[in-house]
C-alpha atoms as a PDB file:
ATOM      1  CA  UNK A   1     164.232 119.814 118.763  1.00  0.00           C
ATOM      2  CA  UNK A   2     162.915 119.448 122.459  1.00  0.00           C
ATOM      3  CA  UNK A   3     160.262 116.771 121.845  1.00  0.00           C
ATOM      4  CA  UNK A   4     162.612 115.014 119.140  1.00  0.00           C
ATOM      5  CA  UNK A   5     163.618 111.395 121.067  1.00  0.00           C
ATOM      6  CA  UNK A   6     165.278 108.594 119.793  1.00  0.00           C
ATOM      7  CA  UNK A   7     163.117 105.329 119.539  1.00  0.00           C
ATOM      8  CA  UNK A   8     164.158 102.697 121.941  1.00  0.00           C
ATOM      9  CA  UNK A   9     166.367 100.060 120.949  1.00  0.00           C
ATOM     10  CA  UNK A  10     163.484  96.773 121.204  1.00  0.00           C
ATOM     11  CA  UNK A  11     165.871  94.747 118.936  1.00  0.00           C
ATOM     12  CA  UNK A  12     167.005  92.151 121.575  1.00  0.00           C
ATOM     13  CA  UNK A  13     162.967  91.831 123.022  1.00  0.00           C
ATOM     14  CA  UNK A  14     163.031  90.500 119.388  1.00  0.00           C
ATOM     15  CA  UNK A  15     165.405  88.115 119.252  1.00  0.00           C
ATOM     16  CA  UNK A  16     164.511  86.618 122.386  1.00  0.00           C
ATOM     17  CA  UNK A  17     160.710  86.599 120.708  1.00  0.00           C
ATOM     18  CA  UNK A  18     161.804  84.808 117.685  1.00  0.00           C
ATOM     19  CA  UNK A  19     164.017  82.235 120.357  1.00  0.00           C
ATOM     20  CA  UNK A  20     161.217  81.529 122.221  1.00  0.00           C
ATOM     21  CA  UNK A  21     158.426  80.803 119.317  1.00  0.00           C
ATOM     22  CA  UNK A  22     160.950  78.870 117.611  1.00  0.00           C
ATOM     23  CA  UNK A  23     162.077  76.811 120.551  1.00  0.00           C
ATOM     24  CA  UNK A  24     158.054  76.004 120.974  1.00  0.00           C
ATOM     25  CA  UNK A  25     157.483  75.112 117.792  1.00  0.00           C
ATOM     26  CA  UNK A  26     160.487  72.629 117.913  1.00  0.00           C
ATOM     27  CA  UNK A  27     159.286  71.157 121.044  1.00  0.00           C
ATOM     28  CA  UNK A  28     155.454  71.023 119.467  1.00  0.00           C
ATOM     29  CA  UNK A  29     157.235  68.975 116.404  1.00  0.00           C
ATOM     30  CA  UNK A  30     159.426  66.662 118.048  1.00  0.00           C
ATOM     31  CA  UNK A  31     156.705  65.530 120.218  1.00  0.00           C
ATOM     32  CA  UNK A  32     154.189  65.072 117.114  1.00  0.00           C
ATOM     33  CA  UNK A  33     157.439  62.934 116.161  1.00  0.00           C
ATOM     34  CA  UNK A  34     157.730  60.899 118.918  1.00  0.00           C
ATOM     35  CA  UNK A  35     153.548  60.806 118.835  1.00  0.00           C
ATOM     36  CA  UNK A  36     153.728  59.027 115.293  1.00  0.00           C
ATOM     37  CA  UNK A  37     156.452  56.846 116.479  1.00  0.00           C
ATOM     38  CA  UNK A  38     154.478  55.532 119.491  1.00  0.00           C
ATOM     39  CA  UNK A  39     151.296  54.850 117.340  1.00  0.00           C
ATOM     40  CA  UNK A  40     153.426  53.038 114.559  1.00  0.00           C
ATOM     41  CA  UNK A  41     154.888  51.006 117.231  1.00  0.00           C
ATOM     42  CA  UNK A  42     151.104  49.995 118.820  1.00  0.00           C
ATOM     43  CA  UNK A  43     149.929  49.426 115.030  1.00  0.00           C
ATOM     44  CA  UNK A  44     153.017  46.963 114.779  1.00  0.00           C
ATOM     45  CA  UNK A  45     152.383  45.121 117.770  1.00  0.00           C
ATOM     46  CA  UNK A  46     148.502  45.122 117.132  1.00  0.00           C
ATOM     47  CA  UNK A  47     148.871  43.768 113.809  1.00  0.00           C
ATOM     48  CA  UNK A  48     151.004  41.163 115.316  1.00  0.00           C
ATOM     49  CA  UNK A  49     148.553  40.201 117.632  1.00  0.00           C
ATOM     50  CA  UNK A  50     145.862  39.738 114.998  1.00  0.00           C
ATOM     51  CA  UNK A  51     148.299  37.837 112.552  1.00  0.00           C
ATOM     52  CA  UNK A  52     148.830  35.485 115.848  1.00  0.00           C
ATOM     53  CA  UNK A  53     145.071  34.722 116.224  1.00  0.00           C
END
């Protein structure tokens, strides 16, 4: 009975955890979005330019 301690309560370090690696992982993806978009947009404009010659 004198040693016996309740664990600590570590549930909201794990939330904000779980926020944080999600919230990274959606900025990681919407910037391979906006990545893909750019390069689309330069394959456009290149093919353009060779169509043109």
């Amino acid at each position: 009975m004198l040693f016996e301690q309740m664990s600590p309560d570590t549930v909201k370090y794990m939330i904000a955890g779980y926020v944080v690696i999600f919230s990274v992982m959606a900025i990681y993806l919407l910037s391979l979005f906006l990545r893909w978009r750019n390069l689309q947009r330069d394959l456009r404009t290149l093919e353009e330019m060779q169509e043109k010659k």
